[in-house]
N, C-alpha and C. Protein backbone atom coordinates (compact mmCIF):
# COMPACT_ATOMS: atom_id res chain seq x y z
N UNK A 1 -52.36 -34.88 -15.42
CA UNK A 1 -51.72 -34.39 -16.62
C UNK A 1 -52.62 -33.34 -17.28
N UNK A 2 -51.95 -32.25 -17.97
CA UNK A 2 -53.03 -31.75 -18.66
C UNK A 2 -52.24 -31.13 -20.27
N UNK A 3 -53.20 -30.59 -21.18
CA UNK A 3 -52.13 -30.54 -21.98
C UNK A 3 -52.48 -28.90 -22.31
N UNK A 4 -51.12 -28.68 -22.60
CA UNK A 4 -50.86 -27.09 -22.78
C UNK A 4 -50.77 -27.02 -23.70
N UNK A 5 -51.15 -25.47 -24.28
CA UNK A 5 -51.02 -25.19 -25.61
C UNK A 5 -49.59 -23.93 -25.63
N UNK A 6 -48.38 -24.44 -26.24
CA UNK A 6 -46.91 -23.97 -26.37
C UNK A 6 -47.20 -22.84 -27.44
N UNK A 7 -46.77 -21.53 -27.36
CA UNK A 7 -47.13 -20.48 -28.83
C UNK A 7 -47.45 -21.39 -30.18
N UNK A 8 -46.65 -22.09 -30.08
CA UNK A 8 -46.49 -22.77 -31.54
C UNK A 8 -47.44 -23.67 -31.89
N UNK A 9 -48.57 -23.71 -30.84
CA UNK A 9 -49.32 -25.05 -30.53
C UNK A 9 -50.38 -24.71 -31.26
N UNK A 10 -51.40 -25.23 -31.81
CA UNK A 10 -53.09 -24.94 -31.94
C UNK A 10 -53.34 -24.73 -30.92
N UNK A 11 -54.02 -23.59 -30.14
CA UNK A 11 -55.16 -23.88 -28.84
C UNK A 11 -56.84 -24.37 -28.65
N UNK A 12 -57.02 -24.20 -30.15
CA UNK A 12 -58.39 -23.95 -30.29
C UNK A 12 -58.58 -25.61 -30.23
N UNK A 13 -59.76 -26.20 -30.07
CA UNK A 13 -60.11 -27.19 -30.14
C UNK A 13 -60.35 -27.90 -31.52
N UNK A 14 -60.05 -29.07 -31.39
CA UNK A 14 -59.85 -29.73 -32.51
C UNK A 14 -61.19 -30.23 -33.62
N UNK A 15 -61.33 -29.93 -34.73
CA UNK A 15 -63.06 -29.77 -35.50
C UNK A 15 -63.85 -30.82 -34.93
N UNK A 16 -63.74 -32.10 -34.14
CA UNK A 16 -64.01 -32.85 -34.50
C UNK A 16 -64.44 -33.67 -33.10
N UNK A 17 -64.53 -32.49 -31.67
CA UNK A 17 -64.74 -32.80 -30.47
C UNK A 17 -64.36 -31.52 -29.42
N UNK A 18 -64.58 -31.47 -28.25
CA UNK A 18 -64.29 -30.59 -27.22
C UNK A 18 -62.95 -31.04 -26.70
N UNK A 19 -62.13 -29.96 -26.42
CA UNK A 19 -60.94 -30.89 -25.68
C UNK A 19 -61.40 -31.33 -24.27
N UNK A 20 -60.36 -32.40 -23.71
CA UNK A 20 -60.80 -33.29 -22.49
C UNK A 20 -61.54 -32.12 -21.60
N UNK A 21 -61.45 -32.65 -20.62
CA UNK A 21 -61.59 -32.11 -19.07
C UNK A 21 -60.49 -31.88 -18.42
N UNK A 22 -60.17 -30.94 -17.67
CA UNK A 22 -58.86 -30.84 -16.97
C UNK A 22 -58.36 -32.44 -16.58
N UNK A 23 -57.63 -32.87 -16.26
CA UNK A 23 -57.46 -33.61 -15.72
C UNK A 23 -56.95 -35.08 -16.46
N UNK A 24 -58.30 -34.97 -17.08
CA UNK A 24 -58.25 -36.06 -18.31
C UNK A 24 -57.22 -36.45 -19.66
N UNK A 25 -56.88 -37.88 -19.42
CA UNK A 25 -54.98 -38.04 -20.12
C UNK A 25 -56.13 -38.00 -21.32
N UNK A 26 -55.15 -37.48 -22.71
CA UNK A 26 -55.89 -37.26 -24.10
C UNK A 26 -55.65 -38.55 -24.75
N UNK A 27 -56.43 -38.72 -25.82
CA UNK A 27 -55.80 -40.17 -26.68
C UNK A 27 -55.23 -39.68 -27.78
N UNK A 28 -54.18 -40.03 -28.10
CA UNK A 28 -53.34 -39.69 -29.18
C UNK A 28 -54.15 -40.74 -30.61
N UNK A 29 -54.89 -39.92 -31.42
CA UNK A 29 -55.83 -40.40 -33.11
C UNK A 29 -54.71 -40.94 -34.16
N UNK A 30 -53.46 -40.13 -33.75
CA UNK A 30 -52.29 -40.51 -35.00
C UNK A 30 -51.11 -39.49 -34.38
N UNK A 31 -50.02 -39.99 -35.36
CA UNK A 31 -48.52 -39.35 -34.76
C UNK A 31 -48.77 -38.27 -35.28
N UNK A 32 -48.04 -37.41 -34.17
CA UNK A 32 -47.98 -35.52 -33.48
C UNK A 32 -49.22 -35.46 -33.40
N UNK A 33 -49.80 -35.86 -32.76
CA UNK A 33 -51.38 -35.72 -32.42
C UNK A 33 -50.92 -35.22 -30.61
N UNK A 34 -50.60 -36.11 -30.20
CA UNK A 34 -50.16 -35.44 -28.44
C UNK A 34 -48.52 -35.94 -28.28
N UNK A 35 -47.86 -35.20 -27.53
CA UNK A 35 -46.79 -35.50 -27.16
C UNK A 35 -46.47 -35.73 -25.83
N UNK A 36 -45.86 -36.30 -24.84
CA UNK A 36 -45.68 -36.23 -23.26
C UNK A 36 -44.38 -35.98 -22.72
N UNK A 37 -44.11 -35.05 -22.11
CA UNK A 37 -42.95 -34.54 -22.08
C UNK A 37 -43.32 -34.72 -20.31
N UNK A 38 -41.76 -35.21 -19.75
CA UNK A 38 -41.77 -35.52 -18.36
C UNK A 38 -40.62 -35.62 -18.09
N UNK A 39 -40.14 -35.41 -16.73
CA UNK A 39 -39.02 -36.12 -15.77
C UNK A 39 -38.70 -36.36 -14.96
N UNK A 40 -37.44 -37.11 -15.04
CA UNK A 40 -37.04 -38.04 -14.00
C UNK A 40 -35.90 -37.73 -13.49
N UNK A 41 -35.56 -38.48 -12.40
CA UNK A 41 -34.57 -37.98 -11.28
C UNK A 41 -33.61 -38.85 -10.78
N UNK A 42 -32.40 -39.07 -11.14
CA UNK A 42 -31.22 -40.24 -10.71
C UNK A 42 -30.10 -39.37 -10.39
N UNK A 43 -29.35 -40.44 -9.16
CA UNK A 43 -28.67 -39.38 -8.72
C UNK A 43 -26.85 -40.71 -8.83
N UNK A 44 -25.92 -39.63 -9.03
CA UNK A 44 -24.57 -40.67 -9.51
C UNK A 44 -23.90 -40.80 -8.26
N UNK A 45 -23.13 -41.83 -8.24
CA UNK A 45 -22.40 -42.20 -7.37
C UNK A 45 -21.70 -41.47 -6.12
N UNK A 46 -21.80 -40.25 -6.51
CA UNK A 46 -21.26 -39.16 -5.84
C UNK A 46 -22.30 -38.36 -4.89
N UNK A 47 -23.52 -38.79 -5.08
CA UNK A 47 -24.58 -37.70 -5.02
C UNK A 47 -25.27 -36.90 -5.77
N UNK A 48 -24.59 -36.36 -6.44
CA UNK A 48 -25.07 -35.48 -7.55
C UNK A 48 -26.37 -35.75 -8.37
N UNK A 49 -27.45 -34.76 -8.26
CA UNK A 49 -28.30 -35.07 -9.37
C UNK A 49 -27.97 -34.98 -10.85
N UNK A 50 -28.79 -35.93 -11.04
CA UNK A 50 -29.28 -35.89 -12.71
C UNK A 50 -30.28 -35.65 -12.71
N UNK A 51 -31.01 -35.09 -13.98
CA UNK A 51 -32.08 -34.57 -14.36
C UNK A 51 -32.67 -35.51 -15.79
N UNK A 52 -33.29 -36.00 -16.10
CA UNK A 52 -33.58 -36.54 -17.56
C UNK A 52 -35.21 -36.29 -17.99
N UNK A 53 -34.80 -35.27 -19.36
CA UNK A 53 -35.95 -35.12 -19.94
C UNK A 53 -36.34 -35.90 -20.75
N UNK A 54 -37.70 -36.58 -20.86
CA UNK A 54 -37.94 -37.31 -22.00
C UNK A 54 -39.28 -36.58 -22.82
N UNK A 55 -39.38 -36.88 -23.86
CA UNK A 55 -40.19 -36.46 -24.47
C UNK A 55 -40.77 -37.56 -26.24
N UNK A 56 -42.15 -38.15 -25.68
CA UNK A 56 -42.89 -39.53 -26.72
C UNK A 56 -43.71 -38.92 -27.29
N UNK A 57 -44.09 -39.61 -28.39
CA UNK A 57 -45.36 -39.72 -29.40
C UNK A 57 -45.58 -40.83 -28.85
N UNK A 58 -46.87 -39.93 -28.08
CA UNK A 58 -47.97 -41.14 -27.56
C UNK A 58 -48.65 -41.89 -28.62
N UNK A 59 -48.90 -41.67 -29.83
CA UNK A 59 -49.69 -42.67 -30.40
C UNK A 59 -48.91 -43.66 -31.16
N UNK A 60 -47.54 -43.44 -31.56
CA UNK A 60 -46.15 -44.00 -31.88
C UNK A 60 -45.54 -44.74 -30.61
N UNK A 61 -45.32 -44.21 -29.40
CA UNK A 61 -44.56 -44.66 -28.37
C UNK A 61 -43.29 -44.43 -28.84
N UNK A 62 -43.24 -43.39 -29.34
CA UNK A 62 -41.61 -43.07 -29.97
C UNK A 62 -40.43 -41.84 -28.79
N UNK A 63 -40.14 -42.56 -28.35
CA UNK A 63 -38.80 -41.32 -27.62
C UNK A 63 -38.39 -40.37 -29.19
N UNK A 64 -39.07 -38.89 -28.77
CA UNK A 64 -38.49 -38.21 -29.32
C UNK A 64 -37.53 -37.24 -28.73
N UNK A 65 -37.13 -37.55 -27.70
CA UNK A 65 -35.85 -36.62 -27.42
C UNK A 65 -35.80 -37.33 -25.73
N UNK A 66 -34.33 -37.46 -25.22
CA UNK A 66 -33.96 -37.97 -24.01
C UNK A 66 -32.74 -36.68 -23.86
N UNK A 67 -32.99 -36.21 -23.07
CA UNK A 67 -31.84 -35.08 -22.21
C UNK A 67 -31.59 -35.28 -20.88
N UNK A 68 -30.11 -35.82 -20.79
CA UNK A 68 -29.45 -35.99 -19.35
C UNK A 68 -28.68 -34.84 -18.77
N UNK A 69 -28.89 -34.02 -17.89
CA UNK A 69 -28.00 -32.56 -17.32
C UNK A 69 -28.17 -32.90 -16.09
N UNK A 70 -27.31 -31.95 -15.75
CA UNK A 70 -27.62 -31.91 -14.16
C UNK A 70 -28.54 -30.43 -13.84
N UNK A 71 -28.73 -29.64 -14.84
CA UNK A 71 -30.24 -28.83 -14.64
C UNK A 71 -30.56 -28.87 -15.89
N UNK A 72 -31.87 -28.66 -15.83
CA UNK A 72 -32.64 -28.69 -17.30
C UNK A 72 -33.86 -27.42 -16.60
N UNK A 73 -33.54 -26.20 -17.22
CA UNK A 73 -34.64 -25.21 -17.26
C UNK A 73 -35.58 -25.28 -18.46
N UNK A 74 -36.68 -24.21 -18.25
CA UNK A 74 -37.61 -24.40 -19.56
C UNK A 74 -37.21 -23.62 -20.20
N UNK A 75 -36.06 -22.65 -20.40
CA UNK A 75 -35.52 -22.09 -21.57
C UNK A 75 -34.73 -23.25 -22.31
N UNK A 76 -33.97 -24.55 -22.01
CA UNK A 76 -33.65 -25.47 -22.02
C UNK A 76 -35.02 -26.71 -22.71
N UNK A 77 -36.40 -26.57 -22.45
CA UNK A 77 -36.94 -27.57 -22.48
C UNK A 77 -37.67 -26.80 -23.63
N UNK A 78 -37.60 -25.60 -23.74
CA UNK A 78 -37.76 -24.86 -24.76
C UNK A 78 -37.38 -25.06 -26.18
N UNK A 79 -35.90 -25.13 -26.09
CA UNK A 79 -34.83 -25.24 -26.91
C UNK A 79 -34.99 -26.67 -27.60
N UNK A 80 -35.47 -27.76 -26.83
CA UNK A 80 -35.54 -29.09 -27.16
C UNK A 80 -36.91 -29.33 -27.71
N UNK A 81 -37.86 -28.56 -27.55
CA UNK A 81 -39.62 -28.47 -28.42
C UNK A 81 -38.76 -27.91 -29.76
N UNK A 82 -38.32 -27.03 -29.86
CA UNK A 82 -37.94 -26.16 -31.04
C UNK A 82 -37.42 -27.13 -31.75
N UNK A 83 -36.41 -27.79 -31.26
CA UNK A 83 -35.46 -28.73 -32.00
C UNK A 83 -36.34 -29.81 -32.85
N UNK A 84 -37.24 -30.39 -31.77
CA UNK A 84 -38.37 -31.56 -32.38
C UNK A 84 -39.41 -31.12 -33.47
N UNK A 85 -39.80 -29.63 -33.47
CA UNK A 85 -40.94 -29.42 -34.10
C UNK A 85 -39.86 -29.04 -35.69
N UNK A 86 -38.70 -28.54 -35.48
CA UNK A 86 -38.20 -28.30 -36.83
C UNK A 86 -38.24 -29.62 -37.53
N UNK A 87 -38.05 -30.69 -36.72
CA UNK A 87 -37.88 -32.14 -37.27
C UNK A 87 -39.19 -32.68 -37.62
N UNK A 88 -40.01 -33.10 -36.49
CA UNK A 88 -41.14 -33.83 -36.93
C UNK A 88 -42.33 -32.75 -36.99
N UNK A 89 -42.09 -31.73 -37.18
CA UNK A 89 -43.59 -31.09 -36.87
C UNK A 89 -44.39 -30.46 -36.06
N UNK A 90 -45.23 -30.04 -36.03
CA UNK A 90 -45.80 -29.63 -34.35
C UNK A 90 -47.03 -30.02 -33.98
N UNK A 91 -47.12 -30.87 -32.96
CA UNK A 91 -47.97 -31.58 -32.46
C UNK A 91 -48.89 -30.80 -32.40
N UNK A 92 -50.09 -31.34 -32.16
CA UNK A 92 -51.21 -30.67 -31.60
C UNK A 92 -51.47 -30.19 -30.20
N UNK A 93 -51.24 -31.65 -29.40
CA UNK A 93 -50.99 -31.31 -27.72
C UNK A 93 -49.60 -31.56 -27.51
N UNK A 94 -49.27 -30.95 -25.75
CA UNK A 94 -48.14 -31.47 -25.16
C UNK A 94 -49.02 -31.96 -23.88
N UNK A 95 -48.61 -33.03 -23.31
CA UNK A 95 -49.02 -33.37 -22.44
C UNK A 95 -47.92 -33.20 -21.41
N UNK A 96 -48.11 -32.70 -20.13
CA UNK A 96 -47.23 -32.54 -18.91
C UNK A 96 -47.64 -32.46 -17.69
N UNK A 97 -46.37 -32.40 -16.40
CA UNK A 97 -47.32 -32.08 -15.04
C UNK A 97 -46.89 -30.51 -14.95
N UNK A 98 -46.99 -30.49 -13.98
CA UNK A 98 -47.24 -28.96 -13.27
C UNK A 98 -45.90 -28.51 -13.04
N UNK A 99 -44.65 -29.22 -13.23
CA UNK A 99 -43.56 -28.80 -12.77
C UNK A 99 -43.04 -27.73 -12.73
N UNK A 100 -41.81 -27.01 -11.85
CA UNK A 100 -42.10 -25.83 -12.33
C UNK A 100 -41.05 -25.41 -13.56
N UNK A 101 -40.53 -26.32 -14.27
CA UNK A 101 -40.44 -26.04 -15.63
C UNK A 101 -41.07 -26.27 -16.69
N UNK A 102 -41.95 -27.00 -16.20
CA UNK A 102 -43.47 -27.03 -17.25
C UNK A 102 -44.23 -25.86 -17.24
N UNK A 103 -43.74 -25.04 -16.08
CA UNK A 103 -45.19 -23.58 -16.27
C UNK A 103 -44.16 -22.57 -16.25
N UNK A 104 -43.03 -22.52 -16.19
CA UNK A 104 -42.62 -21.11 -16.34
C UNK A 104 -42.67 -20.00 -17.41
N UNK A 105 -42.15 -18.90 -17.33
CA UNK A 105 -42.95 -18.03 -18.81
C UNK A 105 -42.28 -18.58 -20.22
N UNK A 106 -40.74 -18.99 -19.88
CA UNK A 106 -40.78 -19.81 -21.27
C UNK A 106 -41.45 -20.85 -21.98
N UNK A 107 -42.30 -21.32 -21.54
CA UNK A 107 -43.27 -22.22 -21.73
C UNK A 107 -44.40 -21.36 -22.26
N UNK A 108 -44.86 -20.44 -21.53
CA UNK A 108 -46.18 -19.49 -22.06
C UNK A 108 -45.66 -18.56 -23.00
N UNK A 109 -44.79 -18.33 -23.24
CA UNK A 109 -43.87 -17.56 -24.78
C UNK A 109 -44.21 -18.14 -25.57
C-alpha cells in the first residue's frame, strides 16, 4: 500500500514525524487522518462483472463511500473523493494499491 498525495491532499509531511517508508501501511492518529480506498471484484449470474469501490476511515472504520458499476474509472473515483471531501473534509492520506485507476492522470490532477 502506499499513500498518495491527491491535488487536494497535504504532501508535505506531517509536523510531527517523517512519512512512512514506501511500503509501510500508515496508522491513522484520528478521523481523516488516512483514508483506504480499494476494490473488489464479483461477477452476476450472467457473467458480467461488477466492480465495487470502497472507500474507510481507517481510524473510525467507517465506510465512507461503497460504489457498485460495472466500470469504475478514476475520473469516476475522482468524482467520489470530491463528493467525500465536500462532506467530511480532506484527509491527510489516501491509502491505495497500484491499480491502474489508482495511478492514472486523474488521480495526479
Amino acid at each position: 500500500m502506499r499513500a498518495y498525495g491527491c491535488g487536494f491532499l497535504a504532501v508535505n509531511a506531517p509536523a510531527w514525524g517523517p512519512p512512512p517508508a514506501s511500503g509501510d501501511r500508515l496508522q491513522a492518529a484520528f478521523p481523516n487522518y488516512v483514508w483506504a480506498a480499494d476494490f473488489a471484484f464479483d461477477q452476476t449470474a450472467d457473467g458480467r462483472v461488477l466492480k465495487v469501490l470502497t472507500i474507510t476511515d481507517e481510524f473510525t472504520k467507517t465506510a465512507l463511500a461503497i460504489e457498485v458499476e460495472r466500470s469504475i474509472t478514476g475520473d469516476h473515483l475522482v468524482q467520489v473523493l470530491d463528493r467525500l471531501v465536500a462532506v467530511h473534509g480532506h484527509p491527510r492520506f489516501i491509502q491505495m494499491d497500484n491499480g491502474p485507476e489508482m495511478t492514472c492522470n486523474a488521480i495526479v490532477d
